[in-house]
PDB file of N, CA and C in Angstrom:
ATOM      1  N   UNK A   1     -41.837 -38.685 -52.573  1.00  0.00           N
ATOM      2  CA  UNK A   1     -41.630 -37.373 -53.121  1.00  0.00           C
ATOM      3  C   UNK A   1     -42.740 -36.450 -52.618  1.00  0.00           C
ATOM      4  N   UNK A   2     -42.606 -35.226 -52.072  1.00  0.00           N
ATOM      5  CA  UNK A   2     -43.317 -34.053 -51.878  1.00  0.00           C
ATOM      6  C   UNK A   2     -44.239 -34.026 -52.559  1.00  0.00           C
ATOM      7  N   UNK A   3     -45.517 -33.496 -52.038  1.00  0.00           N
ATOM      8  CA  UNK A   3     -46.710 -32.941 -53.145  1.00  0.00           C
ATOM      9  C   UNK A   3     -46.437 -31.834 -53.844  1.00  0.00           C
ATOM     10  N   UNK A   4     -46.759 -31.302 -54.993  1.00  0.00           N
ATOM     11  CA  UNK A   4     -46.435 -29.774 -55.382  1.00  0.00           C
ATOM     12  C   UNK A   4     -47.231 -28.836 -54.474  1.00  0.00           C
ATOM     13  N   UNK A   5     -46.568 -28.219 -53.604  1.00  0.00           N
ATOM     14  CA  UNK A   5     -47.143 -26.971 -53.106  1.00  0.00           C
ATOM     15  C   UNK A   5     -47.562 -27.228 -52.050  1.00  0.00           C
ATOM     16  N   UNK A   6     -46.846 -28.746 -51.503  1.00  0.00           N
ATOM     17  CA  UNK A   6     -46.930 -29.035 -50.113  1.00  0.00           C
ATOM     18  C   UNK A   6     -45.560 -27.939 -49.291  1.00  0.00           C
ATOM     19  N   UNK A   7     -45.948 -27.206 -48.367  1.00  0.00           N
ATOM     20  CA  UNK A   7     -44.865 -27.008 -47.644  1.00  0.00           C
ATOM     21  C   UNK A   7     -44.802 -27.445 -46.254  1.00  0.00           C
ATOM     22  N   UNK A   8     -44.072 -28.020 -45.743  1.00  0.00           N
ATOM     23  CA  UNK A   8     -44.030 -28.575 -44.500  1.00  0.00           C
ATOM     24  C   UNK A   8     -43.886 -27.344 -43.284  1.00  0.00           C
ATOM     25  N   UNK A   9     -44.465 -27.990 -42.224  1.00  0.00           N
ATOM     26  CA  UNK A   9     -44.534 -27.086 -41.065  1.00  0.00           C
ATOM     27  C   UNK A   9     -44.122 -27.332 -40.061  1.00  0.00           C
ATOM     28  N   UNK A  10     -43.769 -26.549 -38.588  1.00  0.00           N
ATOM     29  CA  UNK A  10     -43.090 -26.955 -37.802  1.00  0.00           C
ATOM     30  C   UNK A  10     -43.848 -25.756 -36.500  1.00  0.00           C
ATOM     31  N   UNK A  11     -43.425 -26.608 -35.548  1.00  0.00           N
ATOM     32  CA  UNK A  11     -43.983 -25.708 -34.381  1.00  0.00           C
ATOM     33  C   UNK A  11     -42.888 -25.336 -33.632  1.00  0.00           C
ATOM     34  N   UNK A  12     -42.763 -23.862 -33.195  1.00  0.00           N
ATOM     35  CA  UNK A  12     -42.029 -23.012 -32.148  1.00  0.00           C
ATOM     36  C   UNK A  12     -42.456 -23.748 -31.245  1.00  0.00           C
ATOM     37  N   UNK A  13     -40.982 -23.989 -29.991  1.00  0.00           N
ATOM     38  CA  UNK A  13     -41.638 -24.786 -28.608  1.00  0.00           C
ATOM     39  C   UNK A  13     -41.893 -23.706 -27.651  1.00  0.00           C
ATOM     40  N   UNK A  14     -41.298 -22.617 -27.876  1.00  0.00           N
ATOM     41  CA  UNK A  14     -41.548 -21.385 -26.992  1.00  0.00           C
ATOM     42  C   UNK A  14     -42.947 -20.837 -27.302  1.00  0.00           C
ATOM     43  N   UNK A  15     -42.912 -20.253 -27.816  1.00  0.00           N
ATOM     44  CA  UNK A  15     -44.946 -19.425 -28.075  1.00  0.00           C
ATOM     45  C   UNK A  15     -45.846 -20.199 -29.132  1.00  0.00           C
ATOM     46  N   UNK A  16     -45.125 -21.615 -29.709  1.00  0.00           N
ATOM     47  CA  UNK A  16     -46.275 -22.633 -30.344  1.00  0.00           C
ATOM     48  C   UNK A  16     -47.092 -22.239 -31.180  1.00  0.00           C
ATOM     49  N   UNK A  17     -46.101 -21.133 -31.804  1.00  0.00           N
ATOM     50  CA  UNK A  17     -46.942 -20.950 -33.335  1.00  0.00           C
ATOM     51  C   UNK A  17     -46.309 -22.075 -34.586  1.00  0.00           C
ATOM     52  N   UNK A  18     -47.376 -22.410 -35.495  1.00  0.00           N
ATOM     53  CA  UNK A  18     -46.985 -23.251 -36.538  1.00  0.00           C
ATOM     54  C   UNK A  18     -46.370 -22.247 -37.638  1.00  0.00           C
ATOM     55  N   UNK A  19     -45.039 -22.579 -38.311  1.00  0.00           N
ATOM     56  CA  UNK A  19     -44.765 -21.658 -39.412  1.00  0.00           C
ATOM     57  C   UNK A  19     -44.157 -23.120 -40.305  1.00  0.00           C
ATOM     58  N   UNK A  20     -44.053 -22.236 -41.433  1.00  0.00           N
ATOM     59  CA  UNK A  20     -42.460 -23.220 -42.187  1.00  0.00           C
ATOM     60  C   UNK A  20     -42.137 -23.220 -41.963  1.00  0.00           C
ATOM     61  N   UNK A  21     -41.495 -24.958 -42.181  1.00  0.00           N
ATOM     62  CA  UNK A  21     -39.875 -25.111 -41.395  1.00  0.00           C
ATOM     63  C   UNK A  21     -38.757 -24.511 -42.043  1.00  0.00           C
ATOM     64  N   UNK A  22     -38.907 -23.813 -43.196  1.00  0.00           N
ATOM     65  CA  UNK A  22     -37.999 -22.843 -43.401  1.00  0.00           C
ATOM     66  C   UNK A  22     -37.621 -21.584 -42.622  1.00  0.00           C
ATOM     67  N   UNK A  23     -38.535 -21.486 -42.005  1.00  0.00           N
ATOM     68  CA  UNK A  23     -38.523 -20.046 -41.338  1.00  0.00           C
ATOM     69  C   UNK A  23     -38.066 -20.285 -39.772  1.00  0.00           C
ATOM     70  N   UNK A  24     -38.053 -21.324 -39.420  1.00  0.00           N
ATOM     71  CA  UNK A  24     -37.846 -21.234 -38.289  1.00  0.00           C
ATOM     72  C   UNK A  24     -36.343 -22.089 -38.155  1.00  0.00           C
ATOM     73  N   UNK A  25     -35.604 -22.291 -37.133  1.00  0.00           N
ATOM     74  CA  UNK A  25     -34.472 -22.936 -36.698  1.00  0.00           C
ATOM     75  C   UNK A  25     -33.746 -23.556 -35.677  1.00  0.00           C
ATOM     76  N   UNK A  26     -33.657 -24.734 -36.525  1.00  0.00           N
ATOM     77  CA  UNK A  26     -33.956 -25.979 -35.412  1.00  0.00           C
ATOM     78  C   UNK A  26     -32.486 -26.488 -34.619  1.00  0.00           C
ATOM     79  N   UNK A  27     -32.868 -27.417 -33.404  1.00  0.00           N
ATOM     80  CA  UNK A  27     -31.502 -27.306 -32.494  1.00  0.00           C
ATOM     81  C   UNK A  27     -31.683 -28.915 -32.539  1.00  0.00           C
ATOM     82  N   UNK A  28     -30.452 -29.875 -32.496  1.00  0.00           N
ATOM     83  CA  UNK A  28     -30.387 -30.907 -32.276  1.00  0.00           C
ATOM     84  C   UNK A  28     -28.734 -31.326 -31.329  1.00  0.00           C
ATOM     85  N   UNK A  29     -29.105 -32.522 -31.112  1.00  0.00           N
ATOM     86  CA  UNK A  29     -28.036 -33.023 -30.426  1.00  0.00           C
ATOM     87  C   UNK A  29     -26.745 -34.009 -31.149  1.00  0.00           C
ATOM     88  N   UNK A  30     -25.634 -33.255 -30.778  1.00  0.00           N
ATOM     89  CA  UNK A  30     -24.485 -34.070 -31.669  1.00  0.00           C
ATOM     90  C   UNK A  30     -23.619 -34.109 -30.727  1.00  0.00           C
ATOM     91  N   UNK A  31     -22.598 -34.904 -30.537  1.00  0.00           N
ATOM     92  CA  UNK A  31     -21.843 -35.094 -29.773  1.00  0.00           C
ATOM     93  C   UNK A  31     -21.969 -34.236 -28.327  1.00  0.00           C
ATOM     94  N   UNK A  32     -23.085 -34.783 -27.633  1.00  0.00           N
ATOM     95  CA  UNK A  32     -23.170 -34.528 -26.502  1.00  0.00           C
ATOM     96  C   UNK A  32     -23.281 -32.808 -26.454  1.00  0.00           C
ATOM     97  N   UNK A  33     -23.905 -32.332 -27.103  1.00  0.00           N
ATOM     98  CA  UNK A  33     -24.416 -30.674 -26.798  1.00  0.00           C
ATOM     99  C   UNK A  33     -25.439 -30.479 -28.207  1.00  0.00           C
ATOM    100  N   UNK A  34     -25.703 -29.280 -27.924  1.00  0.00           N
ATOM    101  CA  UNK A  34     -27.271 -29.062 -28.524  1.00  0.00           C
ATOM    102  C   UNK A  34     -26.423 -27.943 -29.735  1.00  0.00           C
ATOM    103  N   UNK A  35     -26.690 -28.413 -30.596  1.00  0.00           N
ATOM    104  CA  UNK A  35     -26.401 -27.453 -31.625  1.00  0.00           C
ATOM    105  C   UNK A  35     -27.261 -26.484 -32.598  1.00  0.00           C
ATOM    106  N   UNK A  36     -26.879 -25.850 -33.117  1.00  0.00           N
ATOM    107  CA  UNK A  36     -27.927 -25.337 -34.043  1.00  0.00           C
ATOM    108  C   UNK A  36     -27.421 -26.043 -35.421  1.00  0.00           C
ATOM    109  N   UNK A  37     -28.767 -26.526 -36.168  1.00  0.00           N
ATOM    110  CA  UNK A  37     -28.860 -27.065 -37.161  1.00  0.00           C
ATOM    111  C   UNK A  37     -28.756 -25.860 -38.595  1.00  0.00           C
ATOM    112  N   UNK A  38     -28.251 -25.514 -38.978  1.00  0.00           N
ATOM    113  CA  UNK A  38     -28.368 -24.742 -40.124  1.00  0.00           C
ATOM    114  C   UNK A  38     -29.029 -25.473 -41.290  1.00  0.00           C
ATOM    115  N   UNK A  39     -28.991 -26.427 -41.648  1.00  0.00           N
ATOM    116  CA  UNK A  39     -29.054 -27.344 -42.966  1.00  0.00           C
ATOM    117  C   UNK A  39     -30.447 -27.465 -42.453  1.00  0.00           C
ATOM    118  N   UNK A  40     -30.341 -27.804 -41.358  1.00  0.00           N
ATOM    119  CA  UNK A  40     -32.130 -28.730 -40.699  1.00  0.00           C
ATOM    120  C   UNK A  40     -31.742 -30.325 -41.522  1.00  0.00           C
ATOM    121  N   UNK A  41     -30.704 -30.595 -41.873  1.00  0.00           N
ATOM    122  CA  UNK A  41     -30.632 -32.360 -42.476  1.00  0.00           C
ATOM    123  C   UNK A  41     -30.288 -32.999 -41.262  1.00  0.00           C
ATOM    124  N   UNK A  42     -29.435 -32.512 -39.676  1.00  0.00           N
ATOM    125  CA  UNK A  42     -29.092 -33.873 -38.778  1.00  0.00           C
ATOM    126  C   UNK A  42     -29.973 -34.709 -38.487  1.00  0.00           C
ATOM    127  N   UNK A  43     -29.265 -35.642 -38.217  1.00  0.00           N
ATOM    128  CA  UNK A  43     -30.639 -36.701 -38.312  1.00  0.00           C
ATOM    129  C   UNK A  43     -30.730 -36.924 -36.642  1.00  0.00           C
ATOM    130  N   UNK A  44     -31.560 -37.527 -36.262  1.00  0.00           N
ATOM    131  CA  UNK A  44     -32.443 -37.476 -34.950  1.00  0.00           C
ATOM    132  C   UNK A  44     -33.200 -36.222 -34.460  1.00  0.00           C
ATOM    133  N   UNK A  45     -33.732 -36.199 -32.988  1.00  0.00           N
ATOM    134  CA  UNK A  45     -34.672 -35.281 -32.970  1.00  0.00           C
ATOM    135  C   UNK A  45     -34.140 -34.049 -33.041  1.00  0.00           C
ATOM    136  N   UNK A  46     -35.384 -33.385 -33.026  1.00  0.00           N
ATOM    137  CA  UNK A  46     -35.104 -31.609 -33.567  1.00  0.00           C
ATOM    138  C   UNK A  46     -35.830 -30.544 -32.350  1.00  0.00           C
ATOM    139  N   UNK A  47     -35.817 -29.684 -32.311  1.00  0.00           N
ATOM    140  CA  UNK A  47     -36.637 -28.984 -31.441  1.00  0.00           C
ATOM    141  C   UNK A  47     -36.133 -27.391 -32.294  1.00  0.00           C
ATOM    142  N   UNK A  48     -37.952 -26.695 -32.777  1.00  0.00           N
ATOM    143  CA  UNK A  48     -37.747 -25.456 -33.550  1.00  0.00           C
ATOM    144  C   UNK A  48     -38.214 -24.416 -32.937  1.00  0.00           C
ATOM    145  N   UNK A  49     -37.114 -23.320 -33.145  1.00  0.00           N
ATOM    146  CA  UNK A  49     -37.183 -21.783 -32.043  1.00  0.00           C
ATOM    147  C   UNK A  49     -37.454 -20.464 -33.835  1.00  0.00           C
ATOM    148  N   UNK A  50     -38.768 -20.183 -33.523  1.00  0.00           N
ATOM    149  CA  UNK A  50     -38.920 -18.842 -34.275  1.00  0.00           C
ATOM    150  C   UNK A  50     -37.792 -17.722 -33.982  1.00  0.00           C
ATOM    151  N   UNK A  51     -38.031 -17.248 -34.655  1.00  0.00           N
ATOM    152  CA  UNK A  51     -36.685 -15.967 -34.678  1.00  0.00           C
ATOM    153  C   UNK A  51     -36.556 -15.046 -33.324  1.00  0.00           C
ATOM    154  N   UNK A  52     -38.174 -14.854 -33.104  1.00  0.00           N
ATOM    155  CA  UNK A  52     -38.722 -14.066 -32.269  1.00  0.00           C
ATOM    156  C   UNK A  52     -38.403 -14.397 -30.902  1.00  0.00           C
ATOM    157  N   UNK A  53     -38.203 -15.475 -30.166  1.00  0.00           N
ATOM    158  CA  UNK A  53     -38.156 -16.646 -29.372  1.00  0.00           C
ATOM    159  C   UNK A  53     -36.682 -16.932 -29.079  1.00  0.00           C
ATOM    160  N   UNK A  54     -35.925 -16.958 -30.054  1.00  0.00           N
ATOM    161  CA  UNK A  54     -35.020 -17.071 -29.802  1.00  0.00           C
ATOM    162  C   UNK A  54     -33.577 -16.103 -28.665  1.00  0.00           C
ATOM    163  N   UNK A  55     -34.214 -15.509 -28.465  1.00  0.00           N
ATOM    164  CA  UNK A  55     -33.128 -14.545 -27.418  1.00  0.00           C
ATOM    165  C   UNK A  55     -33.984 -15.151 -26.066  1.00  0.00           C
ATOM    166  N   UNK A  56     -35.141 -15.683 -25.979  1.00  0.00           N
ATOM    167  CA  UNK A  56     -34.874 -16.231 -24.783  1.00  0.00           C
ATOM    168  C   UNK A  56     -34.802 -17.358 -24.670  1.00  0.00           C
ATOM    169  N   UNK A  57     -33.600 -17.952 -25.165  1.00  0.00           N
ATOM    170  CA  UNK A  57     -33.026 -19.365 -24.854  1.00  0.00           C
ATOM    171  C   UNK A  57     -31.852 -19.643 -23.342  1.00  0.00           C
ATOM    172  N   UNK A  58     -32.282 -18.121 -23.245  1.00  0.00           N
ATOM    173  CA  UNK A  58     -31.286 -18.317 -21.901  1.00  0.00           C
ATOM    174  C   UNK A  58     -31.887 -18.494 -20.781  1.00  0.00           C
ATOM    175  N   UNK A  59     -33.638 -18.163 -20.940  1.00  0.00           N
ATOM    176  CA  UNK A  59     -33.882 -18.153 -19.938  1.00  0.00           C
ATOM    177  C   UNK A  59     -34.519 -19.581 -18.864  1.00  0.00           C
ATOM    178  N   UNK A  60     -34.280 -19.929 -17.856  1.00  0.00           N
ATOM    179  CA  UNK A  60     -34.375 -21.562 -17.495  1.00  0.00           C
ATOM    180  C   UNK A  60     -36.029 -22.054 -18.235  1.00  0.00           C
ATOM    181  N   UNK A  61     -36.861 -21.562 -17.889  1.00  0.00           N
ATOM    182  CA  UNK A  61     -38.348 -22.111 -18.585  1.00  0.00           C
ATOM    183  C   UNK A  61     -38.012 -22.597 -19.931  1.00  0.00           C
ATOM    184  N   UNK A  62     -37.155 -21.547 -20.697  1.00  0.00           N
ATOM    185  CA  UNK A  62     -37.796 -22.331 -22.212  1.00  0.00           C
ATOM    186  C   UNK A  62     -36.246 -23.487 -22.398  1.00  0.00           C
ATOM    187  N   UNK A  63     -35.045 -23.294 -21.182  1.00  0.00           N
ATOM    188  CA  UNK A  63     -34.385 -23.952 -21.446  1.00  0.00           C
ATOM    189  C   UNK A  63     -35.180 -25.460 -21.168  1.00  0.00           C
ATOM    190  N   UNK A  64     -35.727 -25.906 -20.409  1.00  0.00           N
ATOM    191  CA  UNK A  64     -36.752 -27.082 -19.346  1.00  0.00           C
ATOM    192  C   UNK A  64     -37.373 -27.264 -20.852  1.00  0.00           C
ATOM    193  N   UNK A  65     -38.308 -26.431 -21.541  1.00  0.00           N
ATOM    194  CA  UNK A  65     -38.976 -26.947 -22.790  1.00  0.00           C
ATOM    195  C   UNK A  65     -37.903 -27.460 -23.863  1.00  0.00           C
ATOM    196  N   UNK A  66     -36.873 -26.695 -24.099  1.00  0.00           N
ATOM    197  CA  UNK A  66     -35.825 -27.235 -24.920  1.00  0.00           C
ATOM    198  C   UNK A  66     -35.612 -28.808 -24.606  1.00  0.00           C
ATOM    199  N   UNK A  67     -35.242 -29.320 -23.536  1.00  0.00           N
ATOM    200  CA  UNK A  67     -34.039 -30.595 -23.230  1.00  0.00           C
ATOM    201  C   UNK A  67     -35.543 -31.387 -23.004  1.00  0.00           C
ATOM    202  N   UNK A  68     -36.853 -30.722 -22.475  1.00  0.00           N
ATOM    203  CA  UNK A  68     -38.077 -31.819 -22.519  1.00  0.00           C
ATOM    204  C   UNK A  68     -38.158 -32.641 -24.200  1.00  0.00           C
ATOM    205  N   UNK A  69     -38.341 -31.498 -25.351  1.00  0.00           N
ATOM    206  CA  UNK A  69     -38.888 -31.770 -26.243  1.00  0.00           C
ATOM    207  C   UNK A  69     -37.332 -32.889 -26.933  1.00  0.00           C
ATOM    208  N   UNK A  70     -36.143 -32.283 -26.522  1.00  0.00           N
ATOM    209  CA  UNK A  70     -35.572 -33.406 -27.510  1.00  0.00           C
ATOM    210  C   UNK A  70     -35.333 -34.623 -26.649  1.00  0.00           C
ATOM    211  N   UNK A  71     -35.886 -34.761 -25.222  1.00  0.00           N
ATOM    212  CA  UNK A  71     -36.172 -35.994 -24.850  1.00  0.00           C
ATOM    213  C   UNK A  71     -34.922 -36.246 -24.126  1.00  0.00           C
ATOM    214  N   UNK A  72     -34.229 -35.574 -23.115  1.00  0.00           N
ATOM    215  CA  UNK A  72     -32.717 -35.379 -22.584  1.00  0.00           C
ATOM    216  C   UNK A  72     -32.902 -34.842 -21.033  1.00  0.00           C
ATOM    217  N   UNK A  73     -32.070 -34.693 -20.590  1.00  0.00           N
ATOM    218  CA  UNK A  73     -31.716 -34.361 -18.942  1.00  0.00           C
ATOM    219  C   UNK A  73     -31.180 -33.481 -19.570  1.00  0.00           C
ATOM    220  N   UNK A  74     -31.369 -31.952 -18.065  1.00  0.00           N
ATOM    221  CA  UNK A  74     -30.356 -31.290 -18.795  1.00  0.00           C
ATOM    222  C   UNK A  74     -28.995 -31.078 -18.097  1.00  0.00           C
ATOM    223  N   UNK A  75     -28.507 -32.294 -17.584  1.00  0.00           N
ATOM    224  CA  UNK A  75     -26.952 -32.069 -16.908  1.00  0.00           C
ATOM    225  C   UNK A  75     -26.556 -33.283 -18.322  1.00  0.00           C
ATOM    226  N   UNK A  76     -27.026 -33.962 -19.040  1.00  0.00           N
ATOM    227  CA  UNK A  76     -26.283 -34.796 -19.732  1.00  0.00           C
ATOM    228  C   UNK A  76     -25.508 -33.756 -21.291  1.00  0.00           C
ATOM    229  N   UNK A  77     -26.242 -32.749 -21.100  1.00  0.00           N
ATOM    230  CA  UNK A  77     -25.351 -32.122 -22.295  1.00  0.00           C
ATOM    231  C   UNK A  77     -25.470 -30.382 -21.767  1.00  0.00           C
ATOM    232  N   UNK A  78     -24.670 -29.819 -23.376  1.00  0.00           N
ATOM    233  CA  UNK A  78     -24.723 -28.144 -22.751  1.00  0.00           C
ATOM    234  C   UNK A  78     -25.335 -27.497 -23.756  1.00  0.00           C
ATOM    235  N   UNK A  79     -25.488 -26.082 -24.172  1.00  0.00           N
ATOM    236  CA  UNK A  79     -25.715 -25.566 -25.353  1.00  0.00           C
ATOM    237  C   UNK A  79     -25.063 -24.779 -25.800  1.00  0.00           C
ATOM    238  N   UNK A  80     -24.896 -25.731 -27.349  1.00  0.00           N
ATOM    239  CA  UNK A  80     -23.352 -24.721 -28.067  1.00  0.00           C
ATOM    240  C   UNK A  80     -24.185 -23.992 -29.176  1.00  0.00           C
ATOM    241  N   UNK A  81     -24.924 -22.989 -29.067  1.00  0.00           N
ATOM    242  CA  UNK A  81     -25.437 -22.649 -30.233  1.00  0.00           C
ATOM    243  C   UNK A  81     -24.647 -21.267 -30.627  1.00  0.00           C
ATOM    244  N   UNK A  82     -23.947 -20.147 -29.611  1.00  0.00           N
ATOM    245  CA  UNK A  82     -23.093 -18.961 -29.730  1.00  0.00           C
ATOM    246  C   UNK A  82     -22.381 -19.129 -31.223  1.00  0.00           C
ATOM    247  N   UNK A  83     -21.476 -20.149 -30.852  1.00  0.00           N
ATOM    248  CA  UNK A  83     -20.219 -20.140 -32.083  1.00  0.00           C
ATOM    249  C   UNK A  83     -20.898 -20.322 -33.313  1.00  0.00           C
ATOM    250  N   UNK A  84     -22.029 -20.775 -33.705  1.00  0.00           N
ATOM    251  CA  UNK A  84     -22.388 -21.117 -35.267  1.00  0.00           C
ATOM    252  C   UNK A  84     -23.027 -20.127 -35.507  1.00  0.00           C
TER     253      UNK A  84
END
């Protein structure tokens, strides 16, 4: 069980600031593409994009940090994050 007034933290992989992991929003892999996690409950790895950060997910650098950090190639999957 949690400490009282523990809040957990998480690091942006783009500009590597530490915030809550509430505040930020995390991408994982499910059936072969990268999704966005809304809940933050899927289970396996995660990789977390600040708000701020997030419009450049298109660009190839932070895509290379994306598919590094959840530990993937990036021809083995795609990114479906648009539709959610």
């Amino acid at each position: 069980m949690p400490k009282k007034g523990h809040v957990p933290e998480r690091t942006c992989i783009v500009c590597k600031r530490k915030m809550p992991k509430k505040d930020l929003l995390r991408f994982c892999i499910k059936e072969n593409k990268i999704v966005l996690d809304k809940l933050q409950k899927e289970g396996g790895r995660g990789a977390y994009f600040c708000w701020d950060c997030l419009p450049k997910i298109k660009n190839l650098k932070v895509k290379r940090k994306l598919f590094q950090s959840l530990r993937i190639k990036s021809n083995e999957v795609e990114i479906d994050y648009e539709e959610q």
